[in-house]
PDB file of N, CA and C in Angstrom:
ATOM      1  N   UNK A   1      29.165 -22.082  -3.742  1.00  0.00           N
ATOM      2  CA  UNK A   1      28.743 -20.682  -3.676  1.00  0.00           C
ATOM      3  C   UNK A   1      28.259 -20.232  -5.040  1.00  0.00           C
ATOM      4  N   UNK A   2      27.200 -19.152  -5.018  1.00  0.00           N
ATOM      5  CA  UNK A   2      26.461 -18.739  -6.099  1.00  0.00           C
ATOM      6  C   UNK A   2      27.124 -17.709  -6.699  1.00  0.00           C
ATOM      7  N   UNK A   3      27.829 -17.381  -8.166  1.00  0.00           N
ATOM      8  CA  UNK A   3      28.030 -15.887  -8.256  1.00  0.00           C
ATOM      9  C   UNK A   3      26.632 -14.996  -8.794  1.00  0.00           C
ATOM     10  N   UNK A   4      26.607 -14.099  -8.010  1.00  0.00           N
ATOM     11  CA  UNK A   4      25.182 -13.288  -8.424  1.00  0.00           C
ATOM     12  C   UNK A   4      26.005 -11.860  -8.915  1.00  0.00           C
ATOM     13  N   UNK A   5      25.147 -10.866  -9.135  1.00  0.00           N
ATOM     14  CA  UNK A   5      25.287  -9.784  -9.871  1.00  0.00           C
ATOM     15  C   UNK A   5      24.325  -8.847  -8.866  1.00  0.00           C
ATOM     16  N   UNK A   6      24.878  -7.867  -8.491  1.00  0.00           N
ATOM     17  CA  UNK A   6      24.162  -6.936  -7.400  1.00  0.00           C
ATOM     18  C   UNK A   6      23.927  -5.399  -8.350  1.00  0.00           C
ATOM     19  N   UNK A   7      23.133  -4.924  -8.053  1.00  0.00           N
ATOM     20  CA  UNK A   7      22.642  -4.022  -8.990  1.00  0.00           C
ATOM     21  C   UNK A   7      22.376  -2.138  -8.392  1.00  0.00           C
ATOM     22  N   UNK A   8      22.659  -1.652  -8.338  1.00  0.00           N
ATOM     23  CA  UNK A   8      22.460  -0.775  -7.244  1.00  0.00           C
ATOM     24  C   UNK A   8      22.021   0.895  -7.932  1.00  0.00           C
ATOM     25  N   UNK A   9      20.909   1.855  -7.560  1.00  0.00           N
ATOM     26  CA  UNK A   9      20.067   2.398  -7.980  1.00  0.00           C
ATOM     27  C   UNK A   9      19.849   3.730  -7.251  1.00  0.00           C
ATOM     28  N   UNK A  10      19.692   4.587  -8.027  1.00  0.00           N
ATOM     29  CA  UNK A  10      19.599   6.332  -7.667  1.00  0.00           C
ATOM     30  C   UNK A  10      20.853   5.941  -6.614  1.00  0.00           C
ATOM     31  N   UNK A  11      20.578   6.988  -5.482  1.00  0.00           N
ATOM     32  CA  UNK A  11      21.076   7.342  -4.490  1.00  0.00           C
ATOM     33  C   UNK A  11      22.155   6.840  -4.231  1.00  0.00           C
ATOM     34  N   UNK A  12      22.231   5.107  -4.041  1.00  0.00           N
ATOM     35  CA  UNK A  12      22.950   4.031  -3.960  1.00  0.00           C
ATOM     36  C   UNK A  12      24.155   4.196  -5.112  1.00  0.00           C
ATOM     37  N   UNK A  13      24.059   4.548  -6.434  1.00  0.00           N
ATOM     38  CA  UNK A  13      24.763   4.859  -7.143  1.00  0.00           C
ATOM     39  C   UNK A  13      25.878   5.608  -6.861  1.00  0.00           C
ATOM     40  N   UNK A  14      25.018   6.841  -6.612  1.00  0.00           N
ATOM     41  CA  UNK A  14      26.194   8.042  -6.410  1.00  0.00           C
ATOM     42  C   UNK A  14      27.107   7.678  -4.700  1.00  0.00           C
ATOM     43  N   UNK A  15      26.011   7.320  -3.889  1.00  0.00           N
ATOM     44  CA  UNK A  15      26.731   7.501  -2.815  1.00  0.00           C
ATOM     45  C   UNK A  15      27.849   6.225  -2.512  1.00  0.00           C
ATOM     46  N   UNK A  16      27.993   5.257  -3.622  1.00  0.00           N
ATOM     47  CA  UNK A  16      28.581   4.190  -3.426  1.00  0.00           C
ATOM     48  C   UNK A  16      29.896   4.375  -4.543  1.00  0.00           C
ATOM     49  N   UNK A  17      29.769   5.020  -5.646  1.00  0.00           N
ATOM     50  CA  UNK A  17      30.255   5.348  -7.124  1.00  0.00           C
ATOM     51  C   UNK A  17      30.419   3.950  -7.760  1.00  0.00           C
ATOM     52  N   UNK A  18      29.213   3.391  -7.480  1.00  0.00           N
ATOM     53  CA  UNK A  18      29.797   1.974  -8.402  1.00  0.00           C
ATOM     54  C   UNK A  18      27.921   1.506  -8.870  1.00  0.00           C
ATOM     55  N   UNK A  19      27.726   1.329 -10.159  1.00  0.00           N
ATOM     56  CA  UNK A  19      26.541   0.796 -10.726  1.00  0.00           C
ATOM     57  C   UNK A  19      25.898  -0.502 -10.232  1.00  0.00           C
ATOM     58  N   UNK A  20      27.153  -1.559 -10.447  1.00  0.00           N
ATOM     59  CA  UNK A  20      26.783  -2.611 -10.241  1.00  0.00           C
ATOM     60  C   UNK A  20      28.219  -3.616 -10.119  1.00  0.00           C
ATOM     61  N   UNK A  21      27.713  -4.528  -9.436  1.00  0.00           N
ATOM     62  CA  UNK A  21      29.148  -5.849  -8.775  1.00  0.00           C
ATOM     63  C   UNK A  21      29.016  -7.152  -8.743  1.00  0.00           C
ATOM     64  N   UNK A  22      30.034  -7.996  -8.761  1.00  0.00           N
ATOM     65  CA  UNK A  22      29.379  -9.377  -8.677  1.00  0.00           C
ATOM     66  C   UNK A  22      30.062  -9.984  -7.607  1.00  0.00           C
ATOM     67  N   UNK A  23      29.693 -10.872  -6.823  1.00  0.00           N
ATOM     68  CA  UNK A  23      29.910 -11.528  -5.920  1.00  0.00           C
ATOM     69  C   UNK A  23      29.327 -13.155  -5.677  1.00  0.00           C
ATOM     70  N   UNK A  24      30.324 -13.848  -4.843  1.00  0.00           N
ATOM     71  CA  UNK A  24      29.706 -14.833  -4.275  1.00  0.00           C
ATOM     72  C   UNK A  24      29.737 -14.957  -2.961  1.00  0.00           C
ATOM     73  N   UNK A  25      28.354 -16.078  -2.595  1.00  0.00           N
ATOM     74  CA  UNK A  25      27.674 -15.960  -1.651  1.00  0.00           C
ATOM     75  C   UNK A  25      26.761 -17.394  -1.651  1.00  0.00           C
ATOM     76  N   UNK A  26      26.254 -17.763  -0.587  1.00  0.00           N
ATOM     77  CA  UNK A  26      25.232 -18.702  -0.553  1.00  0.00           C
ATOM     78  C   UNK A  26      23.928 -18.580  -0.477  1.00  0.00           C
ATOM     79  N   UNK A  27      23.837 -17.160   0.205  1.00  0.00           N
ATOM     80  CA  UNK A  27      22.502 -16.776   1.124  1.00  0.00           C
ATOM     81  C   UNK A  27      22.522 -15.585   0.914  1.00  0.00           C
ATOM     82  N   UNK A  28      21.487 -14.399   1.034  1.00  0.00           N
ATOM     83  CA  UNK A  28      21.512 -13.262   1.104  1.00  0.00           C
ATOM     84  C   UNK A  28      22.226 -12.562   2.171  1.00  0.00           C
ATOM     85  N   UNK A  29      21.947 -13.032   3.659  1.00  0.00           N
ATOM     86  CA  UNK A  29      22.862 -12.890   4.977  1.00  0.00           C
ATOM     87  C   UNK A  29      24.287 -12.971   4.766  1.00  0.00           C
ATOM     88  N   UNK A  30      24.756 -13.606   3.727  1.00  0.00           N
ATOM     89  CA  UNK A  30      26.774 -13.378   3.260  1.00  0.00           C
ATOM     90  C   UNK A  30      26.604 -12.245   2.411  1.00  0.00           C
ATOM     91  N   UNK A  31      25.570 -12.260   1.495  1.00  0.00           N
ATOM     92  CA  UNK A  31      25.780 -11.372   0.481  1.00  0.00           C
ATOM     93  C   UNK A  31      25.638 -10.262   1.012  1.00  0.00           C
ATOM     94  N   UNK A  32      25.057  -9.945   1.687  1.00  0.00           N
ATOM     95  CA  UNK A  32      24.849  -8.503   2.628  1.00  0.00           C
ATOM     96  C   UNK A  32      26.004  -8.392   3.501  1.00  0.00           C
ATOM     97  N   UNK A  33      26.355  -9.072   3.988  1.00  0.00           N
ATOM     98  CA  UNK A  33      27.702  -9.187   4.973  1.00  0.00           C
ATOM     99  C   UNK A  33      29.075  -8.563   4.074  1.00  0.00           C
ATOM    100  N   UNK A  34      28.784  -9.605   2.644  1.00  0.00           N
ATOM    101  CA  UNK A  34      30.161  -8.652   2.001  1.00  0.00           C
ATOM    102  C   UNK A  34      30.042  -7.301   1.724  1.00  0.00           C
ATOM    103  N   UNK A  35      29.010  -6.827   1.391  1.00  0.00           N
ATOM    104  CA  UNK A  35      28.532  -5.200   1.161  1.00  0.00           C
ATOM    105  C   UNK A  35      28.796  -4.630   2.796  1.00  0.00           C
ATOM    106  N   UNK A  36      28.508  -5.000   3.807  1.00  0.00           N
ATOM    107  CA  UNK A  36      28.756  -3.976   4.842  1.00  0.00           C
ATOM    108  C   UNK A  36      30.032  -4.029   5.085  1.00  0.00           C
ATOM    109  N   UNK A  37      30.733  -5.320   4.750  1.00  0.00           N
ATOM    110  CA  UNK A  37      32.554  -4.894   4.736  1.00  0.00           C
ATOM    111  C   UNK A  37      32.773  -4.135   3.787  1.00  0.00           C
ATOM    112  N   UNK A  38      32.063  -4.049   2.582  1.00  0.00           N
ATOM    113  CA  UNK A  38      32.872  -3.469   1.622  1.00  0.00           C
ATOM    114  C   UNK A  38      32.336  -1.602   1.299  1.00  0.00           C
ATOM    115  N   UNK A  39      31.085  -1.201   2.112  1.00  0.00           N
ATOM    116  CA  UNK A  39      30.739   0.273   1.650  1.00  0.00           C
ATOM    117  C   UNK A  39      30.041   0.381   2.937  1.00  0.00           C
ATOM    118  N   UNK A  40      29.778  -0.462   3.989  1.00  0.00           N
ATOM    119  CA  UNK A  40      28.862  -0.088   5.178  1.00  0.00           C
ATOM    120  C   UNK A  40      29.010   1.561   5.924  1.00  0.00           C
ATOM    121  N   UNK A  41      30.377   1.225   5.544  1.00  0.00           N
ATOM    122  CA  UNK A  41      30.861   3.130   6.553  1.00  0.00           C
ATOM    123  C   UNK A  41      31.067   3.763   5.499  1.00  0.00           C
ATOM    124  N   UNK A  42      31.102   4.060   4.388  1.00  0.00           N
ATOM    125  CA  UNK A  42      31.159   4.884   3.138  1.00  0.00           C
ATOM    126  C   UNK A  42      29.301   5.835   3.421  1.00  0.00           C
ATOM    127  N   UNK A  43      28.771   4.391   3.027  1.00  0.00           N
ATOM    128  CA  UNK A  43      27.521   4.844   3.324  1.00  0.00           C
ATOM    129  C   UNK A  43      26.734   5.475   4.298  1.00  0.00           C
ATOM    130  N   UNK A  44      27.105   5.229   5.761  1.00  0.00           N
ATOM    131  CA  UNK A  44      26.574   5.135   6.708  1.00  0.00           C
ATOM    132  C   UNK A  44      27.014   6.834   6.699  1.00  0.00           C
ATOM    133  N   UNK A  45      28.656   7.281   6.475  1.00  0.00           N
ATOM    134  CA  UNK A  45      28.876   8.701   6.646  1.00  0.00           C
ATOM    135  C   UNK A  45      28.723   9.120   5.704  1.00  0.00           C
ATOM    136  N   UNK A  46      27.449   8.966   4.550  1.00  0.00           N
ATOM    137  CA  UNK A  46      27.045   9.458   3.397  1.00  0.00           C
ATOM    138  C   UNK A  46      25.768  10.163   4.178  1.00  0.00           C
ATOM    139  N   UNK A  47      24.894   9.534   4.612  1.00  0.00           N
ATOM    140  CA  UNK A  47      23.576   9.148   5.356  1.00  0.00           C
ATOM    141  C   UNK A  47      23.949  10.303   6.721  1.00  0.00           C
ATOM    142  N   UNK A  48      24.936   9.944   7.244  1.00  0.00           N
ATOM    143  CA  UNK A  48      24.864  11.218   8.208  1.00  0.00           C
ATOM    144  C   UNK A  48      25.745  12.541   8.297  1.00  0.00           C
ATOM    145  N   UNK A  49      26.103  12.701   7.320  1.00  0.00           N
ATOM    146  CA  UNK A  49      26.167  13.855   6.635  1.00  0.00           C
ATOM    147  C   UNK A  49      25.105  14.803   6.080  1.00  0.00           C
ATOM    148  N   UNK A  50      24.238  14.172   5.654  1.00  0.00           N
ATOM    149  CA  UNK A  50      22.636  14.837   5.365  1.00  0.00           C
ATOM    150  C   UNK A  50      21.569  15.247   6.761  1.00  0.00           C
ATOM    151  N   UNK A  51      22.597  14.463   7.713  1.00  0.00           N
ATOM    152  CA  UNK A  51      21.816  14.695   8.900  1.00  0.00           C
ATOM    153  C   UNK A  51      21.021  13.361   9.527  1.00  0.00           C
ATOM    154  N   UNK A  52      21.227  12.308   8.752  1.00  0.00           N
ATOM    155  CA  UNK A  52      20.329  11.454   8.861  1.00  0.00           C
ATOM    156  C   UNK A  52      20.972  10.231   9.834  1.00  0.00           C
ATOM    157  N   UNK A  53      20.449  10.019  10.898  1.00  0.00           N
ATOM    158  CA  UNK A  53      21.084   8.969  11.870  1.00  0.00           C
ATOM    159  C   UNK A  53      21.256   7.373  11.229  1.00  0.00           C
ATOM    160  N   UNK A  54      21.711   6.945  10.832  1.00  0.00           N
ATOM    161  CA  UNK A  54      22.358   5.997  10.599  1.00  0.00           C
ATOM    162  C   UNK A  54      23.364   5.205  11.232  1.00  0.00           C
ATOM    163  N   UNK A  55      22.706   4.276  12.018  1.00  0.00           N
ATOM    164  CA  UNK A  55      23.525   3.209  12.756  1.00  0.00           C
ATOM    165  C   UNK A  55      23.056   2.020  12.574  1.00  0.00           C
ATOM    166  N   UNK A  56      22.335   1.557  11.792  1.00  0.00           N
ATOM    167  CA  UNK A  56      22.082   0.214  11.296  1.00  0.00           C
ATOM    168  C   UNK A  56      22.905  -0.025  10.248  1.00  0.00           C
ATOM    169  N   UNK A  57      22.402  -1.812  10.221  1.00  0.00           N
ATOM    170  CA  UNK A  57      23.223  -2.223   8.524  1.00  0.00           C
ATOM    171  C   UNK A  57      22.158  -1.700   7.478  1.00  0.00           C
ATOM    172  N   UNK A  58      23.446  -1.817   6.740  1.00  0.00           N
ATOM    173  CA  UNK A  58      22.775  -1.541   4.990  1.00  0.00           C
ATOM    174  C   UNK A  58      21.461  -2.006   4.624  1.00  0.00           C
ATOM    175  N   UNK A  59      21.203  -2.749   4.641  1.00  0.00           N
ATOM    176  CA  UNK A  59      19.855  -3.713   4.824  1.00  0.00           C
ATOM    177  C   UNK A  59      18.633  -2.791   5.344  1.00  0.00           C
ATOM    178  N   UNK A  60      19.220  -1.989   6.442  1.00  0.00           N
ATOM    179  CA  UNK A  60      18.186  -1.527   7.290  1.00  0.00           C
ATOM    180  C   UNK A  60      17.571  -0.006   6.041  1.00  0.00           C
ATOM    181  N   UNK A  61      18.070   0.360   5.465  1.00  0.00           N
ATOM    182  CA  UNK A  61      18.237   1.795   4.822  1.00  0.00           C
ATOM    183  C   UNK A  61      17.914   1.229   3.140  1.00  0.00           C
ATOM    184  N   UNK A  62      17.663  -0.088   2.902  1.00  0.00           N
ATOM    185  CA  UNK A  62      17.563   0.095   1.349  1.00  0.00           C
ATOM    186  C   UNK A  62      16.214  -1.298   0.809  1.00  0.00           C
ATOM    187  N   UNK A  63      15.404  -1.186  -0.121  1.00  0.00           N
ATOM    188  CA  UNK A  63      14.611  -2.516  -0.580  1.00  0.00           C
ATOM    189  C   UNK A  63      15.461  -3.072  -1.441  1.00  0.00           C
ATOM    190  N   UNK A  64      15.664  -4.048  -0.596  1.00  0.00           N
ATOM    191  CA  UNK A  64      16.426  -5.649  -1.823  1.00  0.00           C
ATOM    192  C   UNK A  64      15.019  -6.225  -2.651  1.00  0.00           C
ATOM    193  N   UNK A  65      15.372  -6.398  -3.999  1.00  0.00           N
ATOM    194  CA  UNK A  65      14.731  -6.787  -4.520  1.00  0.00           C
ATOM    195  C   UNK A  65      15.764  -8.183  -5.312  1.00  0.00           C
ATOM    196  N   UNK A  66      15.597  -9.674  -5.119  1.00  0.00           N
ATOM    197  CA  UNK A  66      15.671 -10.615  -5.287  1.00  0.00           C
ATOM    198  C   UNK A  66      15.343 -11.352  -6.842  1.00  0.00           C
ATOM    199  N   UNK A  67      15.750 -10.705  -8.234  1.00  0.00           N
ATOM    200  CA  UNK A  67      15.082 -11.573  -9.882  1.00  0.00           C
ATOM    201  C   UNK A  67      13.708 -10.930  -9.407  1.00  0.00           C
ATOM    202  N   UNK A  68      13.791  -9.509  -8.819  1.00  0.00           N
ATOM    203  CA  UNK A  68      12.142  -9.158  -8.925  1.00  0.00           C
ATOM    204  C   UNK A  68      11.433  -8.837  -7.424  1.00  0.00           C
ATOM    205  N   UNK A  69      11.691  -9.875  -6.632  1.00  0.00           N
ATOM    206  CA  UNK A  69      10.810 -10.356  -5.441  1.00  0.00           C
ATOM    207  C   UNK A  69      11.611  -9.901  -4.112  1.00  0.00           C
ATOM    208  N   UNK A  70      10.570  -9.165  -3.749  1.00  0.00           N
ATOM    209  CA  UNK A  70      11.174  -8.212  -2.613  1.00  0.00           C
ATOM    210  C   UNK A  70      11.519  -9.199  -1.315  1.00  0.00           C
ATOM    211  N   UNK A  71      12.588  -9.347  -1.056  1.00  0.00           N
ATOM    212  CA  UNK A  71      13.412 -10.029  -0.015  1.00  0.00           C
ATOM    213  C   UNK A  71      13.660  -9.749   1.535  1.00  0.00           C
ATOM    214  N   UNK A  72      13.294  -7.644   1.444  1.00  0.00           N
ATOM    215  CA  UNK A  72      13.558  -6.824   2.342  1.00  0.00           C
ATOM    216  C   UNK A  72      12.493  -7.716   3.578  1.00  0.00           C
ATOM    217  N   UNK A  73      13.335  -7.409   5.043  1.00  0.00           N
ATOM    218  CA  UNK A  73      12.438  -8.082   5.911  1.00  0.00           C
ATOM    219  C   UNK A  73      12.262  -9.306   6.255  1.00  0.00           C
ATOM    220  N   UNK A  74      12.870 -10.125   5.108  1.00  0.00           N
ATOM    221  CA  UNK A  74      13.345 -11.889   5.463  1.00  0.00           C
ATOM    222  C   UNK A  74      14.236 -11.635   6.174  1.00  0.00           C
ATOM    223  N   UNK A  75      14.781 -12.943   6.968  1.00  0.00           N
ATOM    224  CA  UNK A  75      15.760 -13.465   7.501  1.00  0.00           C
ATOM    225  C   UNK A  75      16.659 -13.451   6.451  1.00  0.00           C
ATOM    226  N   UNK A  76      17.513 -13.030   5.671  1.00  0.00           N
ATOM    227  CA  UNK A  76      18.087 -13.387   4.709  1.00  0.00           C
ATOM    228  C   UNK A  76      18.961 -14.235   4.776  1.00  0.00           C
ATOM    229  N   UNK A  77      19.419 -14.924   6.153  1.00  0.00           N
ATOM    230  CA  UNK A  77      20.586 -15.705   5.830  1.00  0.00           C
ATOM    231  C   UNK A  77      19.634 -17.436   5.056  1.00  0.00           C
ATOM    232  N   UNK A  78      18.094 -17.159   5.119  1.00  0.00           N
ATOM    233  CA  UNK A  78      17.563 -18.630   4.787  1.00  0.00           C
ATOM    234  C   UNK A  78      17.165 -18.125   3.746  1.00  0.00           C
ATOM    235  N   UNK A  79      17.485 -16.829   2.913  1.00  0.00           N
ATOM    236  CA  UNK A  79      17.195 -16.652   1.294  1.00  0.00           C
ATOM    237  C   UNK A  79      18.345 -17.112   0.780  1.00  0.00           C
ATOM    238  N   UNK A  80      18.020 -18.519   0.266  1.00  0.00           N
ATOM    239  CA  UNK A  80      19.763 -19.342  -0.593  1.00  0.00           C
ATOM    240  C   UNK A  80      19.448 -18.228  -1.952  1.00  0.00           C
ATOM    241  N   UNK A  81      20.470 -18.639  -2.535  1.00  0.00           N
ATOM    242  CA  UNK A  81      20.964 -17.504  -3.433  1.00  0.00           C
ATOM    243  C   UNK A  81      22.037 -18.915  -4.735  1.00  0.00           C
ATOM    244  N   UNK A  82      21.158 -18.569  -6.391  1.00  0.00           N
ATOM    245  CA  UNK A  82      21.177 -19.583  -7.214  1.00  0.00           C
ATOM    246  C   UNK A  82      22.405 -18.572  -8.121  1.00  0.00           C
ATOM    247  N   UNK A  83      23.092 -19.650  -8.909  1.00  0.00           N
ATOM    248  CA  UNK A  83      24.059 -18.751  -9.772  1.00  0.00           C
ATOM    249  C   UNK A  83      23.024 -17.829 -10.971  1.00  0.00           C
ATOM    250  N   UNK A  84      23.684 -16.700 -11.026  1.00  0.00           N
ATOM    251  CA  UNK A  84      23.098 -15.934 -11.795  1.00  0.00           C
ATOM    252  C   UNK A  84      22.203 -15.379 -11.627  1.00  0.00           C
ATOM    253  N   UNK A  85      21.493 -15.186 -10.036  1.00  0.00           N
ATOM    254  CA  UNK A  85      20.873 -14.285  -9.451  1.00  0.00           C
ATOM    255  C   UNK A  85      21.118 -12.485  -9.884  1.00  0.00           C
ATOM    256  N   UNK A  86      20.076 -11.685  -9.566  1.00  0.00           N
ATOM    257  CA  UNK A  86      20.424 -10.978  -9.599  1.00  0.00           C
ATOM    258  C   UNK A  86      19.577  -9.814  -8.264  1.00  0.00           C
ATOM    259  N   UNK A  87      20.871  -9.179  -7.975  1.00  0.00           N
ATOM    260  CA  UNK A  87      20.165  -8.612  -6.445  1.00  0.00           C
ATOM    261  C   UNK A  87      19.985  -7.034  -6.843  1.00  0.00           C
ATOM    262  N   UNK A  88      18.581  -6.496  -6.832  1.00  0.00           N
ATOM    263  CA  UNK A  88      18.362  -5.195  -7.122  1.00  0.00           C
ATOM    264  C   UNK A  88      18.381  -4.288  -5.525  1.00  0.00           C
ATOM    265  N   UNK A  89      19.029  -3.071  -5.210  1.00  0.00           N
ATOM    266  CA  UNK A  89      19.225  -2.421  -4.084  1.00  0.00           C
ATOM    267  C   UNK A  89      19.061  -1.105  -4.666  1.00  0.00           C
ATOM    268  N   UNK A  90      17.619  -0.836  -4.076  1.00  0.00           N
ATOM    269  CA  UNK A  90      17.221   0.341  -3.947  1.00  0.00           C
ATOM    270  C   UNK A  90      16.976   1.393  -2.458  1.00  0.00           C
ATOM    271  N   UNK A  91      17.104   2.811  -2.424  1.00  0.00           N
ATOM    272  CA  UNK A  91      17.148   3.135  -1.526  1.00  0.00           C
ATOM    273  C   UNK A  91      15.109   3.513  -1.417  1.00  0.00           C
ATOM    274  N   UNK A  92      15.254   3.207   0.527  1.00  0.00           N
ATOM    275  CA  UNK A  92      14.322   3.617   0.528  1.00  0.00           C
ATOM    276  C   UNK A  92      13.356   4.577   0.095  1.00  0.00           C
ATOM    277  N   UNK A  93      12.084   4.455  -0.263  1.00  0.00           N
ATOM    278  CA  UNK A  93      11.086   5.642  -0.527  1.00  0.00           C
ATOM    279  C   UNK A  93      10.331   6.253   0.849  1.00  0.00           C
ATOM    280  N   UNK A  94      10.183   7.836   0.558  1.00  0.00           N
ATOM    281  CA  UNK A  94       9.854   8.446   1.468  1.00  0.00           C
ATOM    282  C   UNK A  94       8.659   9.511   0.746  1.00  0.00           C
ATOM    283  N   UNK A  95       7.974   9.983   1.743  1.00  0.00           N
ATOM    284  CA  UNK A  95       7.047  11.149   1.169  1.00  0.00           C
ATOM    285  C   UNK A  95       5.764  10.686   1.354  1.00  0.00           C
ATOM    286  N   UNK A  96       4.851  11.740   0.936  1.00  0.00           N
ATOM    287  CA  UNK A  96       3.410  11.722   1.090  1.00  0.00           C
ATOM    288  C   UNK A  96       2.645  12.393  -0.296  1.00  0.00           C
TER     289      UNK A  96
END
């Protein structure tokens, strides 16, 4: 297993109270798996509290960005995951 460093940004910040974490994982599909055990319903009744329906995973509500390279929309369990990765999680953009 890889330890990576997860990174987490605006919104994600406050509504999580944590900057950044490290974890291991093989694949992005575990690494996401430990985040929805570990803040999935924190978040989810962050999100609908504003009014906003939220019943997907975490995944569904934020761009993973991968050492840079946007990941969002893969299969992630076939994104392997190298030591010293680093996983950027931003919340979606909206507007016109």
């Amino acid at each position: 297993m890889a330890v990576i460093t997860i990174k987490f940004y605006a919104l994600w910040r406050t509504y999580l109270g944590v900057d950044r974490l490290s974890l291991e994982a093989d694949d992005m599909g575990q690494a996401m798996a430990q985040l929805e055990e570990k803040f999935g319903s924190r978040f989810r009744a962050k999100l609908q509290a504003l009014g906003i329906p939220a019943d997907g995973a975490i995944q569904d509500y934020c761009l993973l960005l991968l050492n840079g390279c946007n990941v969002s929309g893969q299969n992630l369990h076939q994104v392997k995951l190298r030591a010293e990765d680093v996983l950027h999680i931003f919340p979606l953009a909206a507007g016109g």
